[in-house]
N, C-alpha and C. Protein backbone atom coordinates (compact mmCIF):
# COMPACT_ATOMS: atom_id res chain seq x y z
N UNK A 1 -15.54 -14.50 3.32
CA UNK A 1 -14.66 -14.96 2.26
C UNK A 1 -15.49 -15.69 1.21
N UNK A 2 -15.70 -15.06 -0.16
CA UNK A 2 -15.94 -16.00 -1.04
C UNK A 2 -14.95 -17.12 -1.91
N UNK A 3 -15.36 -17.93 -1.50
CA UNK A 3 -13.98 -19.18 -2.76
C UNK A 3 -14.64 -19.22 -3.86
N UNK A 4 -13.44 -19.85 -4.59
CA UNK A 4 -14.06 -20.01 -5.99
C UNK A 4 -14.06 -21.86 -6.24
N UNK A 5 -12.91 -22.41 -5.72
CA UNK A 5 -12.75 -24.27 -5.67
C UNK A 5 -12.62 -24.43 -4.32
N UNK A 6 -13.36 -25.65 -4.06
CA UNK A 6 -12.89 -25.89 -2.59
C UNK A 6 -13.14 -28.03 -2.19
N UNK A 7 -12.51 -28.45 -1.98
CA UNK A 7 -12.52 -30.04 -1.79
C UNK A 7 -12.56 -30.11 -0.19
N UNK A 8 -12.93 -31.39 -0.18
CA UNK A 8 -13.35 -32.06 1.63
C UNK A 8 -12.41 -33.40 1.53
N UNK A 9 -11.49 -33.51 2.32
CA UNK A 9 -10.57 -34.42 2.09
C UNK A 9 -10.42 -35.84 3.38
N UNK A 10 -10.42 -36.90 3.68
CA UNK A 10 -10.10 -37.05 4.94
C UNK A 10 -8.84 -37.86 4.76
N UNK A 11 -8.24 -38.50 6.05
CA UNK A 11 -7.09 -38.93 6.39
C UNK A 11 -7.50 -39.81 7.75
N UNK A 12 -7.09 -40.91 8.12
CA UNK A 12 -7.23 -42.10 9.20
C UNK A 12 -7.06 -41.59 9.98
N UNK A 13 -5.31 -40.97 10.67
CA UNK A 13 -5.11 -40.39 11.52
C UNK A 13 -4.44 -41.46 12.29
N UNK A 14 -4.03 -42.18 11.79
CA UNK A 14 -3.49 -43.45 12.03
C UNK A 14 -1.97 -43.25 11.76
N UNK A 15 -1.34 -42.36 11.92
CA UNK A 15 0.24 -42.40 11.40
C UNK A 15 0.71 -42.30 10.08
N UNK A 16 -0.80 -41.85 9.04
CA UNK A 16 0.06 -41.77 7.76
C UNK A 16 -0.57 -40.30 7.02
N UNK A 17 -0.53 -40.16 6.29
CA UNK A 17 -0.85 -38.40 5.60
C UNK A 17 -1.40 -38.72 4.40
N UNK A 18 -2.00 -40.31 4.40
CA UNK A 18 -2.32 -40.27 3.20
C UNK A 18 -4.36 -39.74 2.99
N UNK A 19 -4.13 -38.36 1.99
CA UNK A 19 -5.44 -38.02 2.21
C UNK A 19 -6.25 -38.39 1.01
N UNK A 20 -7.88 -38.77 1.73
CA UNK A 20 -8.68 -39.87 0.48
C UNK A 20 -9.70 -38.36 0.37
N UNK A 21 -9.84 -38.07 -1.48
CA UNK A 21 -10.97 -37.18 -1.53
C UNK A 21 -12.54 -37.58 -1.25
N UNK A 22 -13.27 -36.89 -0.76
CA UNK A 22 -14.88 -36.84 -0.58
C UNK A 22 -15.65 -35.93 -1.48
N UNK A 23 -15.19 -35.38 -1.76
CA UNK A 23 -15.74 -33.98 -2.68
C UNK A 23 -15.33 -32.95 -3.38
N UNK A 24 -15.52 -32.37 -4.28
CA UNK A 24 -14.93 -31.32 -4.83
C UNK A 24 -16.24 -30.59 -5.62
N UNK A 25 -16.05 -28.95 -5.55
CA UNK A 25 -17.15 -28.08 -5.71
C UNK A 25 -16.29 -26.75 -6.35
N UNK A 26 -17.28 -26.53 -7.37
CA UNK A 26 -16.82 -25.46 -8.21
C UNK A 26 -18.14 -23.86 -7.85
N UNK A 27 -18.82 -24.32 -7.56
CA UNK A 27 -20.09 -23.26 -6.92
C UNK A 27 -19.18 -22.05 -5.75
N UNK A 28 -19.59 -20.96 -5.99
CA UNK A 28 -18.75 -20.03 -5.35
C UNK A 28 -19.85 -19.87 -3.98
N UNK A 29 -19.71 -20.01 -2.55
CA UNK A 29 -20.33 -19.99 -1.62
C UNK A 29 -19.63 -18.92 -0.27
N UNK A 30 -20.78 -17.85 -0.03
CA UNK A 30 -20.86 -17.35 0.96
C UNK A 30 -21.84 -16.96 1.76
N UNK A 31 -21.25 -17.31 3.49
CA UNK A 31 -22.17 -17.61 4.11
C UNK A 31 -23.17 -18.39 4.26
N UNK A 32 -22.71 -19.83 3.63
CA UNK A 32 -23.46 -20.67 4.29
C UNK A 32 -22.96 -21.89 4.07
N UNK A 33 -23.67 -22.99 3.52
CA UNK A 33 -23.14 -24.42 3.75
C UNK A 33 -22.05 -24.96 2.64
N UNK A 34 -21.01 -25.41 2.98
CA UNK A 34 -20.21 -25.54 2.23
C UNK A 34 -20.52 -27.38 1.53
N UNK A 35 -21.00 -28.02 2.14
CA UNK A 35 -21.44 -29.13 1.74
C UNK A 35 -21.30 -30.32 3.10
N UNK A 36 -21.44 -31.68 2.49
CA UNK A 36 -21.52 -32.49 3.74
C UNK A 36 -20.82 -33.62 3.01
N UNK A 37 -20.85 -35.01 3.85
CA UNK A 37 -19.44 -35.91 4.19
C UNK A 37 -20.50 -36.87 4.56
N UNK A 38 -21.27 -37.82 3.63
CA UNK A 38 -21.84 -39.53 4.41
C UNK A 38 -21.13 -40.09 4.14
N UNK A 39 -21.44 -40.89 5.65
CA UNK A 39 -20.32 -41.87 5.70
C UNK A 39 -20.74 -43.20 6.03
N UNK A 40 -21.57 -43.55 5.49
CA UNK A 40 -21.75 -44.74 6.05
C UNK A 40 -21.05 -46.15 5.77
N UNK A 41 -19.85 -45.51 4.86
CA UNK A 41 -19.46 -46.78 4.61
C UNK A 41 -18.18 -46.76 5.42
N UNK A 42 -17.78 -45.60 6.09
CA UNK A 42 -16.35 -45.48 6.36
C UNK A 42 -16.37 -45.79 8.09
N UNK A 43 -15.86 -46.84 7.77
CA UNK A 43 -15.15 -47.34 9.84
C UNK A 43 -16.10 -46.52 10.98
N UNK A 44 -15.96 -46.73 11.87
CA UNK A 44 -15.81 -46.01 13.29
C UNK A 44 -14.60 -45.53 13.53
N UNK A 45 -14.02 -44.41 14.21
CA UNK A 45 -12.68 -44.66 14.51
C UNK A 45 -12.43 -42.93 14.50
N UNK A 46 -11.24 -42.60 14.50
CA UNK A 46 -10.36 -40.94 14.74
C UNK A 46 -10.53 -41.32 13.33
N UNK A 47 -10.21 -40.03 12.81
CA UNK A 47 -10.16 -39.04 11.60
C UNK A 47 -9.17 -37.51 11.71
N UNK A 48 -8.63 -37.29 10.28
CA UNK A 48 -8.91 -35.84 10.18
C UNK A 48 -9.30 -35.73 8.96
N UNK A 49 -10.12 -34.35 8.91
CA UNK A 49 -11.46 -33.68 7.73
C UNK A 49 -10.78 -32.60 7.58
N UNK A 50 -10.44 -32.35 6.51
CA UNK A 50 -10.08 -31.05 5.79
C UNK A 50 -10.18 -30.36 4.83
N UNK A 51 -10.83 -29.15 4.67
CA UNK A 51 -10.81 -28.16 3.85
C UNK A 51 -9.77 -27.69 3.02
N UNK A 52 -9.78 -27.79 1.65
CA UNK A 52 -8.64 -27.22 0.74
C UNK A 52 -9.33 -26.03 -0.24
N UNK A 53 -9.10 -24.83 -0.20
CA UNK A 53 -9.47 -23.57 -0.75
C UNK A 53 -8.55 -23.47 -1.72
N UNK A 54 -9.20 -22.88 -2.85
CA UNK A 54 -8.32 -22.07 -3.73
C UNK A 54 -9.47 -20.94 -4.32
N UNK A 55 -8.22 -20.08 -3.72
CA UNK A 55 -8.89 -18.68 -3.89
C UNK A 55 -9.52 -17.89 -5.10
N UNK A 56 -10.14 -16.61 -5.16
CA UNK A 56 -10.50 -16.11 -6.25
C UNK A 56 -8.98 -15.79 -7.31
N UNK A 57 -7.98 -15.52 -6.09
CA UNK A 57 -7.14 -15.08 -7.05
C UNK A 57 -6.03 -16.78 -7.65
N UNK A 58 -6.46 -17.82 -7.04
CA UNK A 58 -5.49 -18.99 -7.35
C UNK A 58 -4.58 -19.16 -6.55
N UNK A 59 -4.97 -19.05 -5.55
CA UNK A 59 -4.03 -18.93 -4.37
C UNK A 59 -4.54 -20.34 -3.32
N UNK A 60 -3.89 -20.74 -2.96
CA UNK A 60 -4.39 -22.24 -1.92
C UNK A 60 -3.64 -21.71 -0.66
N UNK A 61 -4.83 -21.30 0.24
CA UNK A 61 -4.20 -20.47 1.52
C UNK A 61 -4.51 -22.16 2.25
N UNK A 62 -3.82 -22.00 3.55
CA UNK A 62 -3.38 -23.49 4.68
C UNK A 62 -4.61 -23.81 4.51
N UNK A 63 -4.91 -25.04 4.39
CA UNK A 63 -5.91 -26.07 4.54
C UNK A 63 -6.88 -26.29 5.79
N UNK A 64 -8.47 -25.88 6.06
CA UNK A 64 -8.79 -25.78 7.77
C UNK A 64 -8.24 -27.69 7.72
N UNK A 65 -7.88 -27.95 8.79
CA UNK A 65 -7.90 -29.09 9.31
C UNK A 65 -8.68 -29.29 10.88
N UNK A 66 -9.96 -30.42 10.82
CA UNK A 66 -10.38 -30.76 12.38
C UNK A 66 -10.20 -32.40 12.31
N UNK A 67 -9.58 -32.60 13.75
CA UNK A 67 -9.98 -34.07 13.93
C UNK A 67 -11.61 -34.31 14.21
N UNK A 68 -11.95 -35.52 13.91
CA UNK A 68 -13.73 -35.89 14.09
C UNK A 68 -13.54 -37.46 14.21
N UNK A 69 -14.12 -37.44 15.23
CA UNK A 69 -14.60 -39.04 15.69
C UNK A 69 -16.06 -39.80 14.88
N UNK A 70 -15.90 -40.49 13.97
CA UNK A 70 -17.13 -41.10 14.13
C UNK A 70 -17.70 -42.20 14.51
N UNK A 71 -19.19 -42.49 15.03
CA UNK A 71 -19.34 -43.90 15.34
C UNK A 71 -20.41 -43.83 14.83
N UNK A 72 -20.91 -45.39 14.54
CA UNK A 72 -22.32 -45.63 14.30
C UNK A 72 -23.11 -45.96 15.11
């Protein structure tokens, strides 16, 4: 799949949906790294990290969503 926009979003995971942006990229990428997420300023604790696509044609297919633990 090539995209054409794609953002890295996270959320606490704490009972609320409120999602904080990390990134946003206009570079069309296939097959390989979509980008990365430092964090050194953000807590220890549960998370969710999610992917938001919008397609070649303008289309925003479901969002990947993973939970990720981080610690320092």
């Amino acid at each position: 799949m090539i995209t054409s926009d794609y953002k890295f979003e996270f959320c606490s995971g704490k009972g609320t949906d409120e999602w904080h942006h990390i990134q946003s990229y206009e570079t069309p990428v296939a097959d390989g790294l979509l980008g990365t997420w430092n964090i050194p300023d953000i807590p220890p604790g549960s998370y969710r990290f999610r992917l938001v696509v919008v397609d070649k044609t303008g289309n925003y297919p479901e969002p990947c969503e993973v939970q990720v633990i981080i610690e320092h």
